[in-house]
PDB file of N, CA and C in Angstrom:
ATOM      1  N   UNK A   1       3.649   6.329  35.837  1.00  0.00           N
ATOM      2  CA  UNK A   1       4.827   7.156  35.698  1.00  0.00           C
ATOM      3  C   UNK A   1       6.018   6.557  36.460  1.00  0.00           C
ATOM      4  N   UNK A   2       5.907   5.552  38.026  1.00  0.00           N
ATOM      5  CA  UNK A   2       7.148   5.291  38.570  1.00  0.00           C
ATOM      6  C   UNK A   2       7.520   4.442  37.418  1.00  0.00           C
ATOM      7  N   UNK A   3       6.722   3.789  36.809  1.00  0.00           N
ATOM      8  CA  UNK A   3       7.106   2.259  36.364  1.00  0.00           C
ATOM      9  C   UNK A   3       8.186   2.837  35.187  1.00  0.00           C
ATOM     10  N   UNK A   4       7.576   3.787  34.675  1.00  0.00           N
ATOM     11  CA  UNK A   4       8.683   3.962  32.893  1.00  0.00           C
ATOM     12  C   UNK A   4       9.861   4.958  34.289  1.00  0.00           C
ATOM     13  N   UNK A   5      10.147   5.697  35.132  1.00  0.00           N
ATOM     14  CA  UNK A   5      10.911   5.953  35.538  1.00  0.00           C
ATOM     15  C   UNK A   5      11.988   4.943  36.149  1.00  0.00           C
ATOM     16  N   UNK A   6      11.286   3.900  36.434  1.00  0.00           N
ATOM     17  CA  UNK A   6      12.120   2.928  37.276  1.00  0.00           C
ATOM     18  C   UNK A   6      12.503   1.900  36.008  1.00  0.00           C
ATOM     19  N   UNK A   7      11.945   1.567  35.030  1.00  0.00           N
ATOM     20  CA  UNK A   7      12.435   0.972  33.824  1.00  0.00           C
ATOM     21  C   UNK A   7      13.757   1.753  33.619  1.00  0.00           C
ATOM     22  N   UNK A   8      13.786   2.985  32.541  1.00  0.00           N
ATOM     23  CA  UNK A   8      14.473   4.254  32.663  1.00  0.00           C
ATOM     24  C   UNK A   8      15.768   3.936  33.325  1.00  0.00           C
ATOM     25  N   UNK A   9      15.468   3.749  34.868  1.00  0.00           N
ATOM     26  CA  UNK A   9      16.761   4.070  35.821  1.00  0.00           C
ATOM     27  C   UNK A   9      17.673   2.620  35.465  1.00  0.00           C
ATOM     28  N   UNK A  10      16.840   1.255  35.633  1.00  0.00           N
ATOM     29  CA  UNK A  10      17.242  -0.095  35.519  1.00  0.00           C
ATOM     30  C   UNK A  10      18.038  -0.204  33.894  1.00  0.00           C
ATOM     31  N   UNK A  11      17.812   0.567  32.923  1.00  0.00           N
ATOM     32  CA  UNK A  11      18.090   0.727  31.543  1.00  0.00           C
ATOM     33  C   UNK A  11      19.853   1.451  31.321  1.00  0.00           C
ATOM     34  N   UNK A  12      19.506   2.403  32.305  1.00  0.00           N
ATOM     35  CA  UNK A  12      20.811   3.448  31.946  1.00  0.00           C
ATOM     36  C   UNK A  12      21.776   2.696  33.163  1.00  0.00           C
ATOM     37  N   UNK A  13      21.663   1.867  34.323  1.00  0.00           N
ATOM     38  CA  UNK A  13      22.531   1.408  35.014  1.00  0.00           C
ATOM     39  C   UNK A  13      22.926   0.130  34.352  1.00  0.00           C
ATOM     40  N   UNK A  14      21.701  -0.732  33.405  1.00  0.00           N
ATOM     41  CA  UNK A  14      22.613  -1.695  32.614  1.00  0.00           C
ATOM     42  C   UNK A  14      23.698  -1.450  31.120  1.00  0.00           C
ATOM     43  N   UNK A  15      23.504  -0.638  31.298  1.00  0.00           N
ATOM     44  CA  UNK A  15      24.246   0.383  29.706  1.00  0.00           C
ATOM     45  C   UNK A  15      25.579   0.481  30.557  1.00  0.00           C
ATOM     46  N   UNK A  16      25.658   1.387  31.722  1.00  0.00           N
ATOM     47  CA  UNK A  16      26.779   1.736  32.240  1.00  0.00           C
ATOM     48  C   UNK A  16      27.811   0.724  32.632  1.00  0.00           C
ATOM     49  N   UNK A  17      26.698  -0.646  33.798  1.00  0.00           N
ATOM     50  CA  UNK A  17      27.289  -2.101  33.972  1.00  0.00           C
ATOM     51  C   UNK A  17      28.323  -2.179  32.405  1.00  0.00           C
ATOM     52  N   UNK A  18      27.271  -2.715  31.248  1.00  0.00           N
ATOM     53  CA  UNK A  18      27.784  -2.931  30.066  1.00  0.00           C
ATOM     54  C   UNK A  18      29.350  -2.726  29.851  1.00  0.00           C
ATOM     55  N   UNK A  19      29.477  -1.111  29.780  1.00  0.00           N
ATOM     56  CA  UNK A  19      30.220  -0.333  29.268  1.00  0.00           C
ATOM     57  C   UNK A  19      31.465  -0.677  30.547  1.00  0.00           C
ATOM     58  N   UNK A  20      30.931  -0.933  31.674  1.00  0.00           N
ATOM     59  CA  UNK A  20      32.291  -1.141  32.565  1.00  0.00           C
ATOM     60  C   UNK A  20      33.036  -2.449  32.462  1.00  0.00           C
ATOM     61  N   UNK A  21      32.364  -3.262  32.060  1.00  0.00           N
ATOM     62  CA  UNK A  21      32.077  -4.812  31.796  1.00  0.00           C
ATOM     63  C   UNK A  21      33.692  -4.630  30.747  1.00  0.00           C
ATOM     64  N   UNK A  22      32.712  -4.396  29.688  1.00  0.00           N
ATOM     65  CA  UNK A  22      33.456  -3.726  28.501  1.00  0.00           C
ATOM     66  C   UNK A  22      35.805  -3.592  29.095  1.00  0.00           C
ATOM     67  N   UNK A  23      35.016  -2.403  29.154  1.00  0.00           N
ATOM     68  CA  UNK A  23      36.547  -1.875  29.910  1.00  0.00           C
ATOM     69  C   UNK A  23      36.958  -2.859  30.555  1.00  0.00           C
ATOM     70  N   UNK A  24      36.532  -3.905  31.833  1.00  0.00           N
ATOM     71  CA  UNK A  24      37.380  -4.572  32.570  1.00  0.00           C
ATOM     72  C   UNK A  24      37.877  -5.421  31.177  1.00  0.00           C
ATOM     73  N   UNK A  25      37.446  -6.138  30.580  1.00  0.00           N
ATOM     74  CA  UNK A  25      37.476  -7.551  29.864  1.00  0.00           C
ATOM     75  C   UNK A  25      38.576  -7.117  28.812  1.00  0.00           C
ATOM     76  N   UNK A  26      38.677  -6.103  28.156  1.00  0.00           N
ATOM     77  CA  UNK A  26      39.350  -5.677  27.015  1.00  0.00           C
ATOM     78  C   UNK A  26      41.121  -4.676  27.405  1.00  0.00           C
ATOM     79  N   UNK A  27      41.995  -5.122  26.951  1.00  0.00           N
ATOM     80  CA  UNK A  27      42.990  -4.677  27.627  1.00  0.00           C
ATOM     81  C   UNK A  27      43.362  -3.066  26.887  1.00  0.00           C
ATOM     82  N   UNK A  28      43.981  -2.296  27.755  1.00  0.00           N
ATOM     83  CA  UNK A  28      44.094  -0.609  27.506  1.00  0.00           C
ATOM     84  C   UNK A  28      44.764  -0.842  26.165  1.00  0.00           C
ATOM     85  N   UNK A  29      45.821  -1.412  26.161  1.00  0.00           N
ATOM     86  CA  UNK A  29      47.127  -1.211  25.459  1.00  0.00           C
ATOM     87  C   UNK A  29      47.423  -2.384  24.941  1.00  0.00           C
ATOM     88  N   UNK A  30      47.783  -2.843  23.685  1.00  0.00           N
ATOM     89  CA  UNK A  30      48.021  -4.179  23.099  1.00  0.00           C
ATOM     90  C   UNK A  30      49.543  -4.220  23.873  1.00  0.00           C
ATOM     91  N   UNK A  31      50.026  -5.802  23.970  1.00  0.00           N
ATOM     92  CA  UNK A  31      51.589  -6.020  24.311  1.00  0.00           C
ATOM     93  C   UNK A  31      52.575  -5.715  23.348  1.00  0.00           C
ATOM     94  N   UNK A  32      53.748  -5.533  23.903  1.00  0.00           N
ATOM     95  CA  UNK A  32      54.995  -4.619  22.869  1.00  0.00           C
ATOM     96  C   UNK A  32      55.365  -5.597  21.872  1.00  0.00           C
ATOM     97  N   UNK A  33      55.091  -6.744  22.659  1.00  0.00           N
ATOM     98  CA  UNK A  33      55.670  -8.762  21.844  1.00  0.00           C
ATOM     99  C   UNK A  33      54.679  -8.718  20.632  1.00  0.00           C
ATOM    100  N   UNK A  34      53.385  -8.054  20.717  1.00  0.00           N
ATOM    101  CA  UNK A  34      52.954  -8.357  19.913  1.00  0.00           C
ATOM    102  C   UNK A  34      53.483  -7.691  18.422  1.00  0.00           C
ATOM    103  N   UNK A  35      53.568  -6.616  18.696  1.00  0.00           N
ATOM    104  CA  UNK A  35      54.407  -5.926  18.049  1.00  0.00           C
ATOM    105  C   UNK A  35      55.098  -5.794  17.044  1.00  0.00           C
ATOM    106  N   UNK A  36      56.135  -6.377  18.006  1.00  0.00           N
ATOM    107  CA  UNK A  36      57.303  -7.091  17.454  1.00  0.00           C
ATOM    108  C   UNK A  36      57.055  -8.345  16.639  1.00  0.00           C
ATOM    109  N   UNK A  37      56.495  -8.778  16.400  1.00  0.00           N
ATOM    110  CA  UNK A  37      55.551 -10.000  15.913  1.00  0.00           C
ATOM    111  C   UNK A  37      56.399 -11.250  15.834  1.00  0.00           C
ATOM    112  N   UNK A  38      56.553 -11.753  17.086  1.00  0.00           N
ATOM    113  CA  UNK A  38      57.831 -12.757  17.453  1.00  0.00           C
ATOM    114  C   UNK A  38      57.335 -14.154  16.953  1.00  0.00           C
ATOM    115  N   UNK A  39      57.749 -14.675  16.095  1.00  0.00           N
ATOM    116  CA  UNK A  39      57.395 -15.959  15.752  1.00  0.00           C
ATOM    117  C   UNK A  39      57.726 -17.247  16.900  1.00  0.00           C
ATOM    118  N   UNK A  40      56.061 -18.193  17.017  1.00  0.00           N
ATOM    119  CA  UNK A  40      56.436 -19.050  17.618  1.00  0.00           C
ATOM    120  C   UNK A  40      55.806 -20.562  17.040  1.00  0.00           C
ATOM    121  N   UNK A  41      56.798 -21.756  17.424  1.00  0.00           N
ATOM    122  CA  UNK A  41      56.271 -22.915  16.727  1.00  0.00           C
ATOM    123  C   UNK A  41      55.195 -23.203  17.724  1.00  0.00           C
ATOM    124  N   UNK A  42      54.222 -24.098  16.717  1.00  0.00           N
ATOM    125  CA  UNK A  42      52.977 -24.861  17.748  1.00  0.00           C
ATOM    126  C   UNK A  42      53.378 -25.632  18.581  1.00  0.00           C
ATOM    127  N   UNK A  43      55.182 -26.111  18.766  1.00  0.00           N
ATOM    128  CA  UNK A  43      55.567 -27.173  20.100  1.00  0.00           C
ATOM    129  C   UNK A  43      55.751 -26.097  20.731  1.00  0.00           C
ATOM    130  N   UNK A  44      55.879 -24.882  20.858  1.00  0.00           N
ATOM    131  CA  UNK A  44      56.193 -24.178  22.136  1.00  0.00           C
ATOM    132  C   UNK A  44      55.312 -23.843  22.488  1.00  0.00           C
ATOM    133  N   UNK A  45      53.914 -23.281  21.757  1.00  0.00           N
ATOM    134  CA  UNK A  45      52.880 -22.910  22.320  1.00  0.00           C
ATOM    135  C   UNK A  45      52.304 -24.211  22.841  1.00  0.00           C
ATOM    136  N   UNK A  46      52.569 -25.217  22.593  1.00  0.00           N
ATOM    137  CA  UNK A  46      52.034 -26.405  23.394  1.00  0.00           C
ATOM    138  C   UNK A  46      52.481 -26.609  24.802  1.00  0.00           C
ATOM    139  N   UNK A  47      53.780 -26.052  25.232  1.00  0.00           N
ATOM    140  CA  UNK A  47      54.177 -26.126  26.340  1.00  0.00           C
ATOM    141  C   UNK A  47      53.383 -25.393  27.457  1.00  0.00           C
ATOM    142  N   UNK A  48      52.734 -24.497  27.067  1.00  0.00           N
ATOM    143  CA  UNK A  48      52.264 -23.360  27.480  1.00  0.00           C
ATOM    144  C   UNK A  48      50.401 -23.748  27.412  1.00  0.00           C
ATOM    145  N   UNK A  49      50.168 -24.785  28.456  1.00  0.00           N
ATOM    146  CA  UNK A  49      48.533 -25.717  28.210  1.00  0.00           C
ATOM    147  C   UNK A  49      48.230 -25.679  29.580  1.00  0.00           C
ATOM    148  N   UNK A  50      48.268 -24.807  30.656  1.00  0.00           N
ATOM    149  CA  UNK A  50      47.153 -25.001  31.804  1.00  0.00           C
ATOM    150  C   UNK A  50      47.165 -23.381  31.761  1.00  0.00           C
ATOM    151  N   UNK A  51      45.850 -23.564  32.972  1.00  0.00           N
ATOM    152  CA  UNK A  51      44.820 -22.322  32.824  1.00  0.00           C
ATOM    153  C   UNK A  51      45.636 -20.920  33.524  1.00  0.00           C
ATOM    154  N   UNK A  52      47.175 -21.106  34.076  1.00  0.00           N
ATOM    155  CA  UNK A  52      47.662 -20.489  34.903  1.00  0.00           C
ATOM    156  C   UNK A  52      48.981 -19.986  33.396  1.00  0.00           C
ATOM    157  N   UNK A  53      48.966 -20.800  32.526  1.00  0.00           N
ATOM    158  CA  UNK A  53      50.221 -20.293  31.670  1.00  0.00           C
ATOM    159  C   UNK A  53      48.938 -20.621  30.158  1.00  0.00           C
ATOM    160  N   UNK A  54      48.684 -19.734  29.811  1.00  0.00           N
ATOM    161  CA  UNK A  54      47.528 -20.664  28.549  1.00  0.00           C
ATOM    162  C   UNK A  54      47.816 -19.468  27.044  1.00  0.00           C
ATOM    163  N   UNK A  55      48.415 -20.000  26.385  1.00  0.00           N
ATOM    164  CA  UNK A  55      48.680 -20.188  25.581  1.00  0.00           C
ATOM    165  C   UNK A  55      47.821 -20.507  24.140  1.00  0.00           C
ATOM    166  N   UNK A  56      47.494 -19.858  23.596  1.00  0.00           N
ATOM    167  CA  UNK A  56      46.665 -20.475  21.920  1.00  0.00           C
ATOM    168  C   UNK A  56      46.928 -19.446  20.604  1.00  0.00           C
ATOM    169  N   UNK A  57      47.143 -20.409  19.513  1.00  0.00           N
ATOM    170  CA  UNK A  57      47.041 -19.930  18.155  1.00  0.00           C
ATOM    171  C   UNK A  57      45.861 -19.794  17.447  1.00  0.00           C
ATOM    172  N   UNK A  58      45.606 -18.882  17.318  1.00  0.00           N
ATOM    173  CA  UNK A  58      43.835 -18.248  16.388  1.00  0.00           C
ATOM    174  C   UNK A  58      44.443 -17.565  15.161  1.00  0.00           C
ATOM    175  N   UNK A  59      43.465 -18.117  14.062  1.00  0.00           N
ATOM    176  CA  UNK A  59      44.038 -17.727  13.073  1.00  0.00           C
ATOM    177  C   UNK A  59      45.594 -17.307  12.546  1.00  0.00           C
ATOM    178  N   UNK A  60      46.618 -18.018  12.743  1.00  0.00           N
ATOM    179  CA  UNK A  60      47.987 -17.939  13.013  1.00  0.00           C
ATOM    180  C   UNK A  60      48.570 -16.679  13.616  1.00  0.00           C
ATOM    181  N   UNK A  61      47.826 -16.021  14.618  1.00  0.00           N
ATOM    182  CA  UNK A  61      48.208 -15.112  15.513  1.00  0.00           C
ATOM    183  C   UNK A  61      48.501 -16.087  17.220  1.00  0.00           C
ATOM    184  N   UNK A  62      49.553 -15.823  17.725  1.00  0.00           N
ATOM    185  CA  UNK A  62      49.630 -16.519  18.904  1.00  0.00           C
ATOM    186  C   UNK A  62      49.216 -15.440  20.179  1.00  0.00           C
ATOM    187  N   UNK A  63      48.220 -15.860  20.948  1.00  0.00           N
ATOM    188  CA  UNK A  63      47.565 -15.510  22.234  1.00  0.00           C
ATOM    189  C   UNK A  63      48.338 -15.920  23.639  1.00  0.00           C
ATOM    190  N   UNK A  64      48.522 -15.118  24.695  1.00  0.00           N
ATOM    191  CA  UNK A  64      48.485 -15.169  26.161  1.00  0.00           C
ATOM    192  C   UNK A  64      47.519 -14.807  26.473  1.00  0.00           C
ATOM    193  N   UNK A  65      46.710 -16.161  26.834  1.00  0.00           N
ATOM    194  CA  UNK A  65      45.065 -15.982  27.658  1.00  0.00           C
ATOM    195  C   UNK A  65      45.278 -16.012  29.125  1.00  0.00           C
ATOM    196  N   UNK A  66      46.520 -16.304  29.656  1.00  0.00           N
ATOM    197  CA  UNK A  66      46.464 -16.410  31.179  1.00  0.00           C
ATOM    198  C   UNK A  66      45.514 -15.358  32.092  1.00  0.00           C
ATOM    199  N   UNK A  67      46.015 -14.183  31.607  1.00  0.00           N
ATOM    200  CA  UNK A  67      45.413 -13.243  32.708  1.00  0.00           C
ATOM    201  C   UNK A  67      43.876 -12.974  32.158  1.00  0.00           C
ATOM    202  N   UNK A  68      43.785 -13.102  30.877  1.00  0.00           N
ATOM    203  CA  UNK A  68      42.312 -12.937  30.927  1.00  0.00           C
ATOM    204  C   UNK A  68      41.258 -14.347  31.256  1.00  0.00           C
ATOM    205  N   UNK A  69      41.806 -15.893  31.831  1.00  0.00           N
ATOM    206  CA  UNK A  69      41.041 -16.870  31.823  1.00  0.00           C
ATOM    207  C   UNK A  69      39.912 -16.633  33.008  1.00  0.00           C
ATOM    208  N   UNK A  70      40.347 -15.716  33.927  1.00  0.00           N
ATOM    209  CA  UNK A  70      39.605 -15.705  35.264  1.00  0.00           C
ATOM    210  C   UNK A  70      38.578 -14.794  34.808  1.00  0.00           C
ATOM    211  N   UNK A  71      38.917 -13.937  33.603  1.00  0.00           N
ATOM    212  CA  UNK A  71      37.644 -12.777  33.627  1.00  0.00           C
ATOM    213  C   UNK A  71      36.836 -13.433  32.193  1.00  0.00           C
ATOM    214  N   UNK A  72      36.936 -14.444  31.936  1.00  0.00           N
ATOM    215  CA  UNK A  72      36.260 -14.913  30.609  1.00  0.00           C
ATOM    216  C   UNK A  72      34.953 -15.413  31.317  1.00  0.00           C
ATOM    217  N   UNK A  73      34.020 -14.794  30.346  1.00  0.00           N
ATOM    218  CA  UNK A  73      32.204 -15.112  30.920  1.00  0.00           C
ATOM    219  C   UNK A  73      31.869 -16.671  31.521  1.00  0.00           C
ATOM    220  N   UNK A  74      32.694 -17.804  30.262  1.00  0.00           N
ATOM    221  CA  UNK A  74      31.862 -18.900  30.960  1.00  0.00           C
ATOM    222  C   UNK A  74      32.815 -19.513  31.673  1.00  0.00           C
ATOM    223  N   UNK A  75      33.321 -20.930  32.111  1.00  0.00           N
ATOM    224  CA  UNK A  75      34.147 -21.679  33.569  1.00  0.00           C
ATOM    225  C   UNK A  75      35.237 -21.460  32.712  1.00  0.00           C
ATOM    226  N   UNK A  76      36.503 -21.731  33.754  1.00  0.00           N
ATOM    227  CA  UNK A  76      37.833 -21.064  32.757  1.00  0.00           C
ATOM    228  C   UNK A  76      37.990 -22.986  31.987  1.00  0.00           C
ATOM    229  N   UNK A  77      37.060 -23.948  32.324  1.00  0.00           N
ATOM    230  CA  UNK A  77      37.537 -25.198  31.392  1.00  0.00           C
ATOM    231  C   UNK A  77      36.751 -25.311  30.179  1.00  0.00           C
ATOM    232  N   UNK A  78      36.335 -24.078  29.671  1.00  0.00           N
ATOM    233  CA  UNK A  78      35.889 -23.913  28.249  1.00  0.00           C
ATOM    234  C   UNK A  78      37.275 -23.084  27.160  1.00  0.00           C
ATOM    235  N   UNK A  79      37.592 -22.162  28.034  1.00  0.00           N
ATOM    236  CA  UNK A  79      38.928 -22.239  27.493  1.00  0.00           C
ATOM    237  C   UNK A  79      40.280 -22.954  27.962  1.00  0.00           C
ATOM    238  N   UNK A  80      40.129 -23.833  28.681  1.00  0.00           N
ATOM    239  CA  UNK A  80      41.369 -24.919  29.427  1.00  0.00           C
ATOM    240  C   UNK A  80      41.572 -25.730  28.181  1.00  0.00           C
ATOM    241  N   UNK A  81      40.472 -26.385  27.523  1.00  0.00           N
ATOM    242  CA  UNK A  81      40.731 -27.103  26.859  1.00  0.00           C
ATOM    243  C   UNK A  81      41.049 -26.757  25.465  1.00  0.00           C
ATOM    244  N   UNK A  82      41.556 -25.702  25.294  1.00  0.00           N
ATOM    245  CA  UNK A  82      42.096 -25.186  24.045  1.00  0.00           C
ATOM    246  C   UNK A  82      43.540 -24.603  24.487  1.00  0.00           C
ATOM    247  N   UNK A  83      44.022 -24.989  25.345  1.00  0.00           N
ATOM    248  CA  UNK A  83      45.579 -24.002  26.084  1.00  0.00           C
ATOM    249  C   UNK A  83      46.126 -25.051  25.295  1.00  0.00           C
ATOM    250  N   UNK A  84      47.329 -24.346  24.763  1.00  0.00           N
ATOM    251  CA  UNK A  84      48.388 -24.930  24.274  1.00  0.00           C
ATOM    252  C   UNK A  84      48.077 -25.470  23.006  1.00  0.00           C
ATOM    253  N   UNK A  85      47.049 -24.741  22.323  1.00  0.00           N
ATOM    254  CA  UNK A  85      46.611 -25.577  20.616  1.00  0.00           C
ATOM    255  C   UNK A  85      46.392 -24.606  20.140  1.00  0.00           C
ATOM    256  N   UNK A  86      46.064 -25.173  18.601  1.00  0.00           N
ATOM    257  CA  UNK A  86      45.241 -24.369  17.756  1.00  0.00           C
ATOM    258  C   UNK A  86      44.011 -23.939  17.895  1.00  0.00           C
ATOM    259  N   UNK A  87      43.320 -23.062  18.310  1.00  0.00           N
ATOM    260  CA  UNK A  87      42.341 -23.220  19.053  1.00  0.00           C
ATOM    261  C   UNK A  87      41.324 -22.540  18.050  1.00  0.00           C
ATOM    262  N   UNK A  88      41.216 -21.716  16.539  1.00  0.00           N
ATOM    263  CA  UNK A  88      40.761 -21.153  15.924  1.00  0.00           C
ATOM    264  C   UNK A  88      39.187 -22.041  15.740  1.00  0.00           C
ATOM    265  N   UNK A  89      38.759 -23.053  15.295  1.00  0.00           N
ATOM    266  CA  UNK A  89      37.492 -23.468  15.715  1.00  0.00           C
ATOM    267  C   UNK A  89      37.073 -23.621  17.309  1.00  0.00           C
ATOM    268  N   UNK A  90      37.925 -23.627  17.640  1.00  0.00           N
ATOM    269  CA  UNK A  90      36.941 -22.819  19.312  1.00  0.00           C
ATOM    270  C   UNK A  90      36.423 -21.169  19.276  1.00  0.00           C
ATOM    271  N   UNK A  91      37.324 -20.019  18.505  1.00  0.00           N
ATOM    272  CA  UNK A  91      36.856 -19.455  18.963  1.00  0.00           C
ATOM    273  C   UNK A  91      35.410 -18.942  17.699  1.00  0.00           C
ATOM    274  N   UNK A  92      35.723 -20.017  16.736  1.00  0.00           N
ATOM    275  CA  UNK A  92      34.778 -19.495  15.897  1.00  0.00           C
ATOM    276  C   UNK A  92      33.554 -20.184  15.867  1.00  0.00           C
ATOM    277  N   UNK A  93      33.359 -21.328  16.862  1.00  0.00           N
ATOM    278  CA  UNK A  93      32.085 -22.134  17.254  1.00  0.00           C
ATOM    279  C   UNK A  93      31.489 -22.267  18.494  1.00  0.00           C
ATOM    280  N   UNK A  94      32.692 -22.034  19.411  1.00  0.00           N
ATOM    281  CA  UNK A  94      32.403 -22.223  20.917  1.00  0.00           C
ATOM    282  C   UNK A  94      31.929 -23.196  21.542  1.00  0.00           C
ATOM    283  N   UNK A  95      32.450 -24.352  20.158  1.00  0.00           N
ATOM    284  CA  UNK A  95      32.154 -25.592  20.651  1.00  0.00           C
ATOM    285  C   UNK A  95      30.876 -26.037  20.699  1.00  0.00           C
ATOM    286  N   UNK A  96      29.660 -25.310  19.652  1.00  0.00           N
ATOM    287  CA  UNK A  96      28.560 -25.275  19.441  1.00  0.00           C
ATOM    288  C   UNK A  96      28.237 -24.908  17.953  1.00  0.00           C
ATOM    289  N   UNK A  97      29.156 -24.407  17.467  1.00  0.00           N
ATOM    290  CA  UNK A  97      28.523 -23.853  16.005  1.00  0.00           C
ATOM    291  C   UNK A  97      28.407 -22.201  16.071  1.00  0.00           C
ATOM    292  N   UNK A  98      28.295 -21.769  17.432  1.00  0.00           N
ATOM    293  CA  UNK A  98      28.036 -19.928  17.229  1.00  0.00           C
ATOM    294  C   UNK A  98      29.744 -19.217  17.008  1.00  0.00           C
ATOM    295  N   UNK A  99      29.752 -18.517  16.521  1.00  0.00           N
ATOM    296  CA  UNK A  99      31.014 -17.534  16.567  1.00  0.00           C
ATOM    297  C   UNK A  99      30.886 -16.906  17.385  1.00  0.00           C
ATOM    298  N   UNK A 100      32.212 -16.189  18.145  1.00  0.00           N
ATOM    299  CA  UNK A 100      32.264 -15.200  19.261  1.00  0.00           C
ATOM    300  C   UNK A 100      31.372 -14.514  18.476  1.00  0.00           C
ATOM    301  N   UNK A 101      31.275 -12.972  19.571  1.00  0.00           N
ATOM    302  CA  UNK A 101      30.706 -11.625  18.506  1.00  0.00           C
ATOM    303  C   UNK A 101      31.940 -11.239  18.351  1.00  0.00           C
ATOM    304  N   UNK A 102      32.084  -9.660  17.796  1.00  0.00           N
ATOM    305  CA  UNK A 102      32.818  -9.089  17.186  1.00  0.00           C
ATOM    306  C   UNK A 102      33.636  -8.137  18.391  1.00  0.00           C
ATOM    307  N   UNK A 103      33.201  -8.535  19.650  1.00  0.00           N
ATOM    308  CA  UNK A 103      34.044  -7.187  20.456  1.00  0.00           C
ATOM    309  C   UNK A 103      34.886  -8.034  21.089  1.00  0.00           C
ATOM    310  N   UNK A 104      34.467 -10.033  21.025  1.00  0.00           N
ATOM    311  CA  UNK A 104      35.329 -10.486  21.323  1.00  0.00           C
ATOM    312  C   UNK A 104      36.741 -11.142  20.611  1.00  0.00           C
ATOM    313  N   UNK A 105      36.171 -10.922  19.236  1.00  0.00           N
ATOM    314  CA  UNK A 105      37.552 -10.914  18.354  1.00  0.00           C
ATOM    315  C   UNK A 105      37.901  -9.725  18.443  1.00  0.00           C
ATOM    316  N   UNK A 106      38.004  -8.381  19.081  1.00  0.00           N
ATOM    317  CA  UNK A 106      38.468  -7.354  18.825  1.00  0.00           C
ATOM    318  C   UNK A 106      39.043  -6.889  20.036  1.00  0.00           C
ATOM    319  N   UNK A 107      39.141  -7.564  21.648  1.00  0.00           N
ATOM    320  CA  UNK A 107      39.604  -7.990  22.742  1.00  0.00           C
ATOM    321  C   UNK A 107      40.733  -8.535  22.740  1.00  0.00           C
ATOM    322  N   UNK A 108      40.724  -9.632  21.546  1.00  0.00           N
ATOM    323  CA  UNK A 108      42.341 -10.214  21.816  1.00  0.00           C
ATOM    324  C   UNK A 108      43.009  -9.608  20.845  1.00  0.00           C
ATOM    325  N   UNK A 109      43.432  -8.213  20.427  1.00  0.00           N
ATOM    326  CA  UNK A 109      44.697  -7.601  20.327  1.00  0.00           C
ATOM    327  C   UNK A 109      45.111  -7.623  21.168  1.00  0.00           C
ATOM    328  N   UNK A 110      44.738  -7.165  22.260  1.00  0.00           N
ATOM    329  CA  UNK A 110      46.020  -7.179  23.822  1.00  0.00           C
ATOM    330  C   UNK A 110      46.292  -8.354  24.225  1.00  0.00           C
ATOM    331  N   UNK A 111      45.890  -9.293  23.899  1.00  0.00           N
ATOM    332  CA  UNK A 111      46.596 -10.568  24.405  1.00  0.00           C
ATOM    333  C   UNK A 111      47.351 -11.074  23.307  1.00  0.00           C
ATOM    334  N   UNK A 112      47.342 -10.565  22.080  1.00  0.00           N
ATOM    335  CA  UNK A 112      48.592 -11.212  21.514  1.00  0.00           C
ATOM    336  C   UNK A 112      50.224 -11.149  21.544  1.00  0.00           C
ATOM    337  N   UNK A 113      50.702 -12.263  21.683  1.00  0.00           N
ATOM    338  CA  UNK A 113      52.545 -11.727  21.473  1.00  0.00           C
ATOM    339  C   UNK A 113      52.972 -12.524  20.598  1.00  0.00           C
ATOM    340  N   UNK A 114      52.516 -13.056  19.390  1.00  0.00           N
ATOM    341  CA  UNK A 114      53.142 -13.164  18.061  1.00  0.00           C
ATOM    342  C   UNK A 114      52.515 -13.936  17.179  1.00  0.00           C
ATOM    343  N   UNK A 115      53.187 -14.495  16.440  1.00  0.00           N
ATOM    344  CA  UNK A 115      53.001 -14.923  15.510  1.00  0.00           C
ATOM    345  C   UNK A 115      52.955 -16.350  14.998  1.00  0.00           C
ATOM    346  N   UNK A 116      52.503 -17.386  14.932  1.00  0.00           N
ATOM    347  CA  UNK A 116      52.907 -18.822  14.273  1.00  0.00           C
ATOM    348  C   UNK A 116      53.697 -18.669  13.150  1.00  0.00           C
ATOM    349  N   UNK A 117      54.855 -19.698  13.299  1.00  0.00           N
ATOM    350  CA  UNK A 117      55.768 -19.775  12.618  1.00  0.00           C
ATOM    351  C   UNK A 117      56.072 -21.968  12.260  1.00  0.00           C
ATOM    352  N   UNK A 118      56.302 -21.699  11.169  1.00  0.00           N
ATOM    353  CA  UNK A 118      56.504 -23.094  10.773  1.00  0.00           C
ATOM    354  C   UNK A 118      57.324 -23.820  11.714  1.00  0.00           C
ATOM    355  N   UNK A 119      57.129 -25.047  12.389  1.00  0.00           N
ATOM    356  CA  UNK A 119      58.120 -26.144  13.069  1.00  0.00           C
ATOM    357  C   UNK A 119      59.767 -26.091  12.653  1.00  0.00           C
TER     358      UNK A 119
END
């Protein structure tokens, strides 16, 4: 009986972890820029390539990953090396062939502020 109680307890505190996990990683409120759906060329988002200003185009939506690089699961030089690019086969292989899952394409609404726009 401790054992399925103490399973039990270890079960509902990793659900909760989960769910807080969740909340930190995913932003409340998408940005107003995004919005507005401000067009930007791929030389400007290129300007915008270290882990402190980071910058990427996914699927011609343009991303500000800065503030989320420190809370991303693996070293922030898995996404370093996509700052300032096109980065849409990164996020759909991970540089392995797997696709994100689906809560992490559904995370970067709040980091978007616009749009790719032709040179």
């Amino acid at each position: 009986m401790k054992q399925v109680g103490f399973a039990a307890f270890i079960a509902f505190w990793s659900c909760v972890g989960t769910l807080l996990m969740l909340f930190w990683l995913v932003p409340v409120t998408p940005s107003d820029a995004a919005e507005e759906k401000t067009g930007y060329t791929l030389a400007e988002v290129a300007l915008h390539n270290t882990t402190e200003d980071c910058w990427m185009v996914i699927e011609s939506r343009v991303y500000d990953f800065s503030k989320y690089i420190p809370k991303h699961p693996a070293p922030a030089i898995v996404m370093a090396n996509w700052c300032g690019k096109e980065a849409t086969e990164g996020m759909k292989t991970k540089g392995y062939g797997n696709n994100h899952s689906q809560t992490a394409w559904d995370m970067m609404a709040g980091y978007q502020i616009g749009v790719l726009k032709e040179d």
